[in-house]
Protein backbone atom coordinates (compact mmCIF):
# COMPACT_ATOMS: atom_id res chain seq x y z
CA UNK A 1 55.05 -29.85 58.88
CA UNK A 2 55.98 -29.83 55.11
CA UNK A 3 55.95 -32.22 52.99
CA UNK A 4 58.27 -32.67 50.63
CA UNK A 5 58.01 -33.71 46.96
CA UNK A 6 58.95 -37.64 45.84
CA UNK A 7 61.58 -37.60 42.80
CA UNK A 8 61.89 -41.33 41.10
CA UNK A 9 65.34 -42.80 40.16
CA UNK A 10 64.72 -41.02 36.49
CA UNK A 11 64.33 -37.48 37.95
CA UNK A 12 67.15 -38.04 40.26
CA UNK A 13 69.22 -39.14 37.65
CA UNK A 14 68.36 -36.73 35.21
CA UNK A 15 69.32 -33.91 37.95
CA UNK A 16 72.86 -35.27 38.24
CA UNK A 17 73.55 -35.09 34.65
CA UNK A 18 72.20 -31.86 34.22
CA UNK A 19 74.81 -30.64 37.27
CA UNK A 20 77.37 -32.97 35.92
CA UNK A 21 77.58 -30.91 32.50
CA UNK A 22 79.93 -27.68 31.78
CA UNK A 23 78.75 -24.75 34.26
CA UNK A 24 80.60 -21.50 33.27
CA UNK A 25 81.24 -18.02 35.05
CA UNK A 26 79.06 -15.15 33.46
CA UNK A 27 79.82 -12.25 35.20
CA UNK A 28 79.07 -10.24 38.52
CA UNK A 29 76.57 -7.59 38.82
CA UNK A 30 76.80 -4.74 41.29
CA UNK A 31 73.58 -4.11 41.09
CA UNK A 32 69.97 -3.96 39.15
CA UNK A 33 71.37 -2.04 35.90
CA UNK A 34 73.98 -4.90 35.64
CA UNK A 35 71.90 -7.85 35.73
CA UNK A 36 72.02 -10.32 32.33
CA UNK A 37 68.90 -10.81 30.30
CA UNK A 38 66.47 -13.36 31.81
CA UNK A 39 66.92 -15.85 28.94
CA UNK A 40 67.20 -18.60 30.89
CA UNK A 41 65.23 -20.10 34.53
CA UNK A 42 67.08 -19.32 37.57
CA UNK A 43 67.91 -20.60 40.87
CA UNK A 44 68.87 -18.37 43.26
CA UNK A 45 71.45 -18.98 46.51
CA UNK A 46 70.11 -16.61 49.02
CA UNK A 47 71.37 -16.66 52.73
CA UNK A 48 73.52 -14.94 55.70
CA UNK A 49 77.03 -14.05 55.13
CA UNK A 50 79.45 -16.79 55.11
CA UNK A 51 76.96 -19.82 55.48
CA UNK A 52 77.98 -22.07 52.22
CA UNK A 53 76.28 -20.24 49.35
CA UNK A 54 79.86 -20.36 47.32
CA UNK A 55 80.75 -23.92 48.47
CA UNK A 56 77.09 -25.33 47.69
CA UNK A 57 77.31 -24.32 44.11
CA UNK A 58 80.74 -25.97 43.93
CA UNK A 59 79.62 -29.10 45.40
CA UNK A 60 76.85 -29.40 43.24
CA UNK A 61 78.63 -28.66 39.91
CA UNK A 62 81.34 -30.94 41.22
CA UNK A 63 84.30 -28.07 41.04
CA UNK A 64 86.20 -26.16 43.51
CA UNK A 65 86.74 -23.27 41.95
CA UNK A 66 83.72 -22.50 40.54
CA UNK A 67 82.69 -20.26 42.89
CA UNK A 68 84.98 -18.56 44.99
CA UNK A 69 84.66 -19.21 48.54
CA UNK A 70 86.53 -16.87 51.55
CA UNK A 71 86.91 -17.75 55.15
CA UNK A 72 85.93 -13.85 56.08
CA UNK A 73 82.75 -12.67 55.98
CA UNK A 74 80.71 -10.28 53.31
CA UNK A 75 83.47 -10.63 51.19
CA UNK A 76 81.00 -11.27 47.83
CA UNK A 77 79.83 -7.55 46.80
CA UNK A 78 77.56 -8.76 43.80
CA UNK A 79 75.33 -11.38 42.73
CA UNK A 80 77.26 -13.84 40.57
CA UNK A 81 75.78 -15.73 37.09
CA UNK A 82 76.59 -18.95 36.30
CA UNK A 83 75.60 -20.25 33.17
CA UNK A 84 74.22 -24.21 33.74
CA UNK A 85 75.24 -25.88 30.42
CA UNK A 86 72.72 -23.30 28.98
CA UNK A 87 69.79 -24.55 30.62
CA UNK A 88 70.14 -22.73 33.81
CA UNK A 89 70.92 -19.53 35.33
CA UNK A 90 72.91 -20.09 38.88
């Protein structure tokens, strides 16, 4: 079993402001030659098509349009940036 990591009411809180700032588009790369400089950390959304990836980052960045979301499958053809209030890489 794994155990996960305790976060105190400061660390919680200091999650939702970061999420709760200004979270911006970048761009889309179609692959490794298109990638932006790695000025920034990064969390990556890795997972099957059409499981939430889109809607997860829009929930947590409190938007709905964020991220586009489709109800048809493999629709996404590159790995989208989103720029975290300049903090974070999405």
């Amino acid at each position: 079993m794994v155990s996960l990591p305790e976060f105190d009411d400061t660390a919680c809180e200091a999650g939702r402001l970061l999420f709760a700032q200004s979270c911006d588009f970048v761009m889309g790369a179609v692959d490794m030659r298109h990638l932006p400089a790695p000025d920034l950390p990064e969390i990556a959304f890795a997972g099957r098509s059409n499981v939430g990836k889109s809607s997860l980052i829009n929930a947590l960045t409190n938007r709905k349009t964020l991220a586009r979301t489709s109800n048809t499958p493999g629709r996404t053809q590159e790995i989208n940036f989103f720029n975290l209030a300049g903090r974070l890489m999405l």
